[in-house]
Structure formats: structure tokens, C-alpha cells
N, C-alpha and C. Protein backbone atom coordinates (compact mmCIF):
# COMPACT_ATOMS: atom_id res chain seq x y z
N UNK A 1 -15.38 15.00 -17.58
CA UNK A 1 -14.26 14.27 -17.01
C UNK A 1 -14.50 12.78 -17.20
N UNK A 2 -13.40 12.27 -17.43
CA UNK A 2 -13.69 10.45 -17.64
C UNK A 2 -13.25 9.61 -15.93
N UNK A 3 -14.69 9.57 -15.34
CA UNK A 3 -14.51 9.37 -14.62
C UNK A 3 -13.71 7.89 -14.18
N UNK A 4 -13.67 7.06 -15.28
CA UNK A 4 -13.31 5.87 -15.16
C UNK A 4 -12.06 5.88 -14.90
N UNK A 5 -11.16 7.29 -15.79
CA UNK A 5 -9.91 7.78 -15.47
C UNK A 5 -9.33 7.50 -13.87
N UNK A 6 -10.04 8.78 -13.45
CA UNK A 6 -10.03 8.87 -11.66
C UNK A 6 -10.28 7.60 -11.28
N UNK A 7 -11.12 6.68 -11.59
CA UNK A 7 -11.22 5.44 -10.72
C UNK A 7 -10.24 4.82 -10.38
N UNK A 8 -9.70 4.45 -12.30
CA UNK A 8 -8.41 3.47 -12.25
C UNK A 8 -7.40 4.21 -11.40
N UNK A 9 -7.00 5.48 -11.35
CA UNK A 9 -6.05 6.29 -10.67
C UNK A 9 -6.08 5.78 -9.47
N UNK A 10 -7.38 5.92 -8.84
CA UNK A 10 -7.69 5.92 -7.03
C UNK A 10 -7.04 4.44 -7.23
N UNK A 11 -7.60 3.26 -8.06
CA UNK A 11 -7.19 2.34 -7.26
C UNK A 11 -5.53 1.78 -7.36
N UNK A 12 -4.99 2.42 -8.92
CA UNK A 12 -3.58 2.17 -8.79
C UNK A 12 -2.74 3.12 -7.38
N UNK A 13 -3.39 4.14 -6.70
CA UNK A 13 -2.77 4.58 -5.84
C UNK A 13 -2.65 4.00 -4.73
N UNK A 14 -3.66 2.99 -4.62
CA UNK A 14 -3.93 2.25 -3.80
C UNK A 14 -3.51 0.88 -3.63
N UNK A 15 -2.38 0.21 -4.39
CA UNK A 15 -2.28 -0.83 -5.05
C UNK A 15 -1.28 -1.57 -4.34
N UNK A 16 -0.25 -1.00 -2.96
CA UNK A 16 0.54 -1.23 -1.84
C UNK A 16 -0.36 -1.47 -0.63
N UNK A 17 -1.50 -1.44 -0.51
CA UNK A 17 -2.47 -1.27 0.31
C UNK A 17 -3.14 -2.95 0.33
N UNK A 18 -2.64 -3.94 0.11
CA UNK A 18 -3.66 -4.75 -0.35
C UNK A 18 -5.08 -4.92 0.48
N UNK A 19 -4.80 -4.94 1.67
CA UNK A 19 -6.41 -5.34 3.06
C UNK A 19 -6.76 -4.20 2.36
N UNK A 20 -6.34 -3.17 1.73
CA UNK A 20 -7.80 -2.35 0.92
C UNK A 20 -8.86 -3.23 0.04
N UNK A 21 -10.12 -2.77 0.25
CA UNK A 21 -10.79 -3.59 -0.75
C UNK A 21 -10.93 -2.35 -1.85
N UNK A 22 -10.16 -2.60 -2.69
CA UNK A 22 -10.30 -1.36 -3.83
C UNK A 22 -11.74 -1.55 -4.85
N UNK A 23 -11.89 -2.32 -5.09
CA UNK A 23 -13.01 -2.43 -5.80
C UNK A 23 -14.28 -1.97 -4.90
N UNK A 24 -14.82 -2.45 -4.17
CA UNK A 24 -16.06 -1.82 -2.96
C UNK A 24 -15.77 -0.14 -3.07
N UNK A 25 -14.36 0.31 -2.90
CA UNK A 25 -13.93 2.00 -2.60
C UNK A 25 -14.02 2.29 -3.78
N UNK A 26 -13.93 1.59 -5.26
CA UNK A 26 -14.21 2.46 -6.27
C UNK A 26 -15.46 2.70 -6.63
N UNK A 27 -16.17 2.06 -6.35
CA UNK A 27 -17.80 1.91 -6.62
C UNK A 27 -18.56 3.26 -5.60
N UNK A 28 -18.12 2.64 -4.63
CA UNK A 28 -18.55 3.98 -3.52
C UNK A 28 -17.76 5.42 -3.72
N UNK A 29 -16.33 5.55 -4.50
CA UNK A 29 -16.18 6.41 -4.98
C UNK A 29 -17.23 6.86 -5.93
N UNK A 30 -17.28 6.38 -7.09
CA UNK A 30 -18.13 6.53 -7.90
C UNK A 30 -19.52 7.11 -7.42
N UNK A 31 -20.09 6.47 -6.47
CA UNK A 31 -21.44 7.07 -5.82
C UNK A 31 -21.10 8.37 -5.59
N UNK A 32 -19.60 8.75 -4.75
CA UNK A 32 -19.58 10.19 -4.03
C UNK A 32 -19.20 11.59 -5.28
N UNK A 33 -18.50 10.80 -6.42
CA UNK A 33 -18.51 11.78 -7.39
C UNK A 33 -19.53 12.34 -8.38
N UNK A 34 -20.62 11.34 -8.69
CA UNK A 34 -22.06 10.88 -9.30
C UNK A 34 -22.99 12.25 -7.78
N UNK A 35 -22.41 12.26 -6.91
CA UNK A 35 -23.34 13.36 -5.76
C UNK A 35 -23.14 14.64 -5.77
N UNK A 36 -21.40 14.90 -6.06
CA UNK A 36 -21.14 16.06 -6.22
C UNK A 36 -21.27 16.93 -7.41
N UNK A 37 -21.79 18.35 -7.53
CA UNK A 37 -21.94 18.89 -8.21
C UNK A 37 -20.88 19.84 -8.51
N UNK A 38 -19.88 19.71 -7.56
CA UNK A 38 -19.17 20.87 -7.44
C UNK A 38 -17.32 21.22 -8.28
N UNK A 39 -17.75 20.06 -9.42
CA UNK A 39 -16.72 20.11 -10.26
C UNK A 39 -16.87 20.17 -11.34
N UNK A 40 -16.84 21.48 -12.11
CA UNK A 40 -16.97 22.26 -13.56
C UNK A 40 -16.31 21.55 -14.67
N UNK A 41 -16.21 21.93 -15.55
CA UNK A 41 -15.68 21.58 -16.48
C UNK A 41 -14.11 22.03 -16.54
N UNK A 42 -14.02 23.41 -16.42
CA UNK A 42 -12.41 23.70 -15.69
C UNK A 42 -11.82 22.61 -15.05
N UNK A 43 -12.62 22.53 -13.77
CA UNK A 43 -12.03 21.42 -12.65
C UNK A 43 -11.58 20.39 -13.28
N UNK A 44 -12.89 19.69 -14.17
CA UNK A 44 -12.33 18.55 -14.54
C UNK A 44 -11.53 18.34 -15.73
N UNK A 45 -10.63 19.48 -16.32
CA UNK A 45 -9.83 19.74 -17.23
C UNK A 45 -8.25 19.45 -16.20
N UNK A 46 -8.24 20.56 -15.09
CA UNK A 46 -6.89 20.55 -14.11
C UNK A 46 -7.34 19.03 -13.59
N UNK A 47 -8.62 18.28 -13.42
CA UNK A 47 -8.45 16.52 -12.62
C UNK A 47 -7.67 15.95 -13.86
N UNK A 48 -8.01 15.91 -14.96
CA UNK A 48 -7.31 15.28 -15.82
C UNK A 48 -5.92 15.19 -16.21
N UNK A 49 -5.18 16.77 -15.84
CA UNK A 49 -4.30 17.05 -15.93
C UNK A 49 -3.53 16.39 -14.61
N UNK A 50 -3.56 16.26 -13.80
CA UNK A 50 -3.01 15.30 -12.72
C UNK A 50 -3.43 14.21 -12.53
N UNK A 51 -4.29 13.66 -13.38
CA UNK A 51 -4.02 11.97 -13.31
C UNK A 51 -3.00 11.92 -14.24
N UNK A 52 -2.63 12.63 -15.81
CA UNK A 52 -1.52 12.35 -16.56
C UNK A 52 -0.39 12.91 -16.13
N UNK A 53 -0.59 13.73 -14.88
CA UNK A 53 0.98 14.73 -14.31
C UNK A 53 2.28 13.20 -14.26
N UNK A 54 3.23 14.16 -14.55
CA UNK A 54 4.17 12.82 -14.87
C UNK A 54 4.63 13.20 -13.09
N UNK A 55 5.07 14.31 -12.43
CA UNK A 55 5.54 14.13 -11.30
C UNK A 55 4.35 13.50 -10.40
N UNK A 56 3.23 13.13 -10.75
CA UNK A 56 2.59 12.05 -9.35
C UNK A 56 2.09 13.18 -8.21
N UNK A 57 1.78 14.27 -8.43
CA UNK A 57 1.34 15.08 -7.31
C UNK A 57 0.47 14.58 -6.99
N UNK A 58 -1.02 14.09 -7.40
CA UNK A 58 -1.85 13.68 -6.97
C UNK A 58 -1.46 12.76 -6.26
N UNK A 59 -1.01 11.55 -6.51
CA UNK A 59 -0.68 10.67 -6.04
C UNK A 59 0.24 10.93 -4.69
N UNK A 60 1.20 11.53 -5.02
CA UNK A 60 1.62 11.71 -3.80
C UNK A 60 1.47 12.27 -2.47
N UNK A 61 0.11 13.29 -3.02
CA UNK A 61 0.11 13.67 -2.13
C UNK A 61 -1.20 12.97 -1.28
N UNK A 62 -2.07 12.63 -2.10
CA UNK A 62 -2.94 11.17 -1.18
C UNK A 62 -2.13 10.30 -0.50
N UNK A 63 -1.44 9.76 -0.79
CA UNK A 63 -0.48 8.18 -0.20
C UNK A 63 0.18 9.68 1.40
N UNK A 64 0.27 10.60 1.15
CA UNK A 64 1.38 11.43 1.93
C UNK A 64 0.45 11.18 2.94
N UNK A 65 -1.42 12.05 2.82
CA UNK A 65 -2.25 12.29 3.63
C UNK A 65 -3.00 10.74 3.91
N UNK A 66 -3.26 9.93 3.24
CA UNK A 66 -3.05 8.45 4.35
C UNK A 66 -2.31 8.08 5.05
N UNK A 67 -1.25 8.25 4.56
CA UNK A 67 0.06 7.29 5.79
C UNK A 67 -0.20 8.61 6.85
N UNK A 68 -0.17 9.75 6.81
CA UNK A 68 -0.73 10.45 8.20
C UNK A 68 -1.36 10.26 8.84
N UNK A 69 -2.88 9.36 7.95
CA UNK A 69 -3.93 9.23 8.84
C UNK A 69 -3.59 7.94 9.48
N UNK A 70 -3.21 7.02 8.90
CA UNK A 70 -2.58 5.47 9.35
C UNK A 70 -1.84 5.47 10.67
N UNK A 71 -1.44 6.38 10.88
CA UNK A 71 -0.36 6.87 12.05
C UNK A 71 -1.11 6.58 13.08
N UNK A 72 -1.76 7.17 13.19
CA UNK A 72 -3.01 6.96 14.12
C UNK A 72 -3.24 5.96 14.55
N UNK A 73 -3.04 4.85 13.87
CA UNK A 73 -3.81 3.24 14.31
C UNK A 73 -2.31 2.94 15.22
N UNK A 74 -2.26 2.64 16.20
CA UNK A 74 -1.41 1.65 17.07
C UNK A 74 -0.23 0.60 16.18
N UNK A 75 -0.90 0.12 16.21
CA UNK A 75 -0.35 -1.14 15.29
C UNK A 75 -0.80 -1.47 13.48
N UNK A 76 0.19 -2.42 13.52
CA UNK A 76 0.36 -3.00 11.73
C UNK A 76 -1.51 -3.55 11.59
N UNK A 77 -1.99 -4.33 12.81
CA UNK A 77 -3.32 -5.25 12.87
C UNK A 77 -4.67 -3.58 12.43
N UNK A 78 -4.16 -3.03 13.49
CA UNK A 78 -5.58 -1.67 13.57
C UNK A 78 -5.29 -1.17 12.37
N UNK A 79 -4.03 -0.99 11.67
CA UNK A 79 -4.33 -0.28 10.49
C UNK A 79 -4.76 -0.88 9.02
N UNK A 80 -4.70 -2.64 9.30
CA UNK A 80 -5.04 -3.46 8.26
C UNK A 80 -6.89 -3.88 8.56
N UNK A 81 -6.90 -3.56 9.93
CA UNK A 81 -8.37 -3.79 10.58
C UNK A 81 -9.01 -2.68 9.88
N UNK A 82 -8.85 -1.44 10.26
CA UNK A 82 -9.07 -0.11 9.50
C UNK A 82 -9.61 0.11 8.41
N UNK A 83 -8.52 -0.73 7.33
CA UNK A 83 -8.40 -0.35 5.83
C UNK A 83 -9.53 -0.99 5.47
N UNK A 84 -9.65 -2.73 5.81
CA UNK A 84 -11.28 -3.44 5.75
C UNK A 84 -12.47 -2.82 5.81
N UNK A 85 -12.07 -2.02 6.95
CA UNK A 85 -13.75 -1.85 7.52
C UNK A 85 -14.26 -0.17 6.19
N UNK A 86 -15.55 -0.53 6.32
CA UNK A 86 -16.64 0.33 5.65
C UNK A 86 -16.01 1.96 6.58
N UNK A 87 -15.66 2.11 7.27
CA UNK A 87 -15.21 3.61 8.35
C UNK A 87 -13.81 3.73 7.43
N UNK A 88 -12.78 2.95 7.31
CA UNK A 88 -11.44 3.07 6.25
C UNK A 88 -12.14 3.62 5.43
N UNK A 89 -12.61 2.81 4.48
CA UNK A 89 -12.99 2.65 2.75
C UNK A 89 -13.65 4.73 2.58
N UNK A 90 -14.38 5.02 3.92
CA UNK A 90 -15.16 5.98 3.68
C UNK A 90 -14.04 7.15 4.05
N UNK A 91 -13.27 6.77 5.01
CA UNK A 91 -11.94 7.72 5.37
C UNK A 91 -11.49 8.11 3.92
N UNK A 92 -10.72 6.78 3.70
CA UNK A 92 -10.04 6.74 2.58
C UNK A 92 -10.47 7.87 1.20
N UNK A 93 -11.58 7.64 0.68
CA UNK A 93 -12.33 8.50 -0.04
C UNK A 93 -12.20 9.86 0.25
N UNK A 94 -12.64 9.86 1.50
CA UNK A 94 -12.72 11.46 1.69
C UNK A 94 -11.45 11.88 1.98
N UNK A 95 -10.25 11.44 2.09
CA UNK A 95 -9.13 12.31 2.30
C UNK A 95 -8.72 12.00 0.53
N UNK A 96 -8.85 11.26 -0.46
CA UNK A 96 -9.11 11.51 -1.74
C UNK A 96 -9.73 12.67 -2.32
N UNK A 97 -10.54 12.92 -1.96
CA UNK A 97 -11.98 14.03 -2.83
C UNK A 97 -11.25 15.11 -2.32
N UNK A 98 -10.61 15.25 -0.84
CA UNK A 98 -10.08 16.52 0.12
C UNK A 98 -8.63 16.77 -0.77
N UNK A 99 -8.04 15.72 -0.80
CA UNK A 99 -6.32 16.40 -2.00
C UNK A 99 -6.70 16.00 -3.06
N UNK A 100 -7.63 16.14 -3.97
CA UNK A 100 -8.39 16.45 -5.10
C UNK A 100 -8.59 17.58 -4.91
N UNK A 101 -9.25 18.13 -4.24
CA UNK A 101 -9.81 19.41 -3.73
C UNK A 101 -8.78 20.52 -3.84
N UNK A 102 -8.13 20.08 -2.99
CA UNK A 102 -7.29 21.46 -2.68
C UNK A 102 -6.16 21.33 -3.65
N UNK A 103 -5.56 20.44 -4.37
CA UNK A 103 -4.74 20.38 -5.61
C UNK A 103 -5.98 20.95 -6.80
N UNK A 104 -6.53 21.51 -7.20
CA UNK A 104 -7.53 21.76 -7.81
C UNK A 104 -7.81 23.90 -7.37
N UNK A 105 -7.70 23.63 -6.45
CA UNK A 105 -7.79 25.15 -5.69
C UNK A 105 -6.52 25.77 -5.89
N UNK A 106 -5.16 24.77 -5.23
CA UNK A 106 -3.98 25.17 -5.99
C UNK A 106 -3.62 25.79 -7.23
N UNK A 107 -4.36 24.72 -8.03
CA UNK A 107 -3.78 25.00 -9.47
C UNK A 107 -4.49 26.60 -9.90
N UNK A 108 -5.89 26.85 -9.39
CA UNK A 108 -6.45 27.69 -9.94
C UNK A 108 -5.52 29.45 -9.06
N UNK A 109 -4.89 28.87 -8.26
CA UNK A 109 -4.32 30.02 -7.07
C UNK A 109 -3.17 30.12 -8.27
N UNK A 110 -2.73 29.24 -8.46
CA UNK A 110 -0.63 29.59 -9.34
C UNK A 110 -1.11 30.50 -10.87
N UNK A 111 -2.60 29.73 -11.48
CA UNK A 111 -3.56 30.31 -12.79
C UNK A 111 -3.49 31.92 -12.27
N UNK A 112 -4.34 32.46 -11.26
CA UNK A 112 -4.57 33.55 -11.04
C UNK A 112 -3.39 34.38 -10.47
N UNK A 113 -2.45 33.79 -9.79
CA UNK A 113 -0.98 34.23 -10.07
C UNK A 113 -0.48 34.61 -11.19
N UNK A 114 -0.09 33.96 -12.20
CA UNK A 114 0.70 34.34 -13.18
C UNK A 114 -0.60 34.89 -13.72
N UNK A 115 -1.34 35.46 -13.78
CA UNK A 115 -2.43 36.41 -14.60
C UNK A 115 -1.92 37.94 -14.39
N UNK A 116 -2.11 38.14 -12.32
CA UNK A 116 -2.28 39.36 -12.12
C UNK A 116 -0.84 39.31 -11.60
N UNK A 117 0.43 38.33 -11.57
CA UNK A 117 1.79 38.60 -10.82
C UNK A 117 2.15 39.86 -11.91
N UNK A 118 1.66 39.41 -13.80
CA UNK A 118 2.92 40.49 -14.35
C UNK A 118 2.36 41.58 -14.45
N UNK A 119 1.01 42.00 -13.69
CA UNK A 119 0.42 43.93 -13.61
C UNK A 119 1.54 44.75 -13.37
């Protein structure tokens, strides 16, 4: 997988966000993908395939599962306080890697669908 791909992705998704510090979150992305072992070559065939998806699933559906988590903060200040702090940046990531995840599990569920739907 070209991970540089996913980087630029994470941070153009991120690019309405400015109090994000995207650069610090791509680097520390980078650390958390450089840890995981748990994405094959498959995997990173369907990651590739949704950074070029023209409908934006990936994308959309991260920006969907932040602004959920954003909800949370009180105010416009806690959620720009938030996004700064090292606890955001690490949020942020992990609800990334999590709809990575399960868009990835998806795809392989609709794969094994149309395999055994036409028995």
C-alpha cells in the first residue's frame, strides 16, 4: 500500500478542520500504521480502492464519525481546544484506522456475498 497515499487522504479529509494540526496527525498516523500488522495485501488493495472511490465513502464516512464525536464538546472553543490537543490528534486517528476498518470488513462482507449469494 502507498502509504503516502492514505496520508495525503487523512489530511485532505481534514482540510475544513483548520485548529487541526494535520501535519503532527500525519506523522503519528504514520507511526500507528508502521505498528500495525494487521493489513494484508488484499486490505491494502480495497485501502487503495477507496482513497480513488469517486463517491468519497471513506471520506465520508470519517468526517460523518468526527462530527459525532465533536458533538460531544459543548461549545465551538472545546471543540477547537480538542482538535489541538495531543487527546484530539489521537481521537482523531483512531476513529480513522476504526472507518478504515470496518469499510475494509464491509467490502470483504458484499466480496463474500456475491460469491456464495448465486449458490
Amino acid at each position: 500500500m502507498n502509504t503516502d497515499d492514505l496520508l495525503d487522504a487523512f489530511g485532505e479529509m481534514l482540510a475544513d478542520y483548520t485548529e487541526f494540526p494535520v501535519i503532527e496527525a500525519k506523522k503519528l498516523l504514520k507511526q500507528n500504521l508502521a505498528k500495525r500488522k494487521d493489513f494484508d495485501t488484499q486490505d491494502e488493495a480495497i485501502i487503495e480502492a477507496l482513497i480513488k472511490d469517486k463517491d468519497k465513502l471513506l471520506e465520508k464516512s470519517f468526517i460523518e464519525e468526527v462530527e459525532d464525536y465533536l458533538k460531544k464538546q459543548e461549545t465551538d472553543e472545546e471543540r477547537s481546544d480538542f482538535l489541538r490537543s495531543k487527546e484530539g490528534q489521537d481521537k482523531i486517528i483512531e476513529i480513522f484506522l476504526s472507518v478504515l476498518e470496518k469499510l475494509v470488513d464491509y467490502y470483504y462482507q458484499v466480496l463474500l456475498n456475491k460469491q456464495f449469494g448465486g449458490l
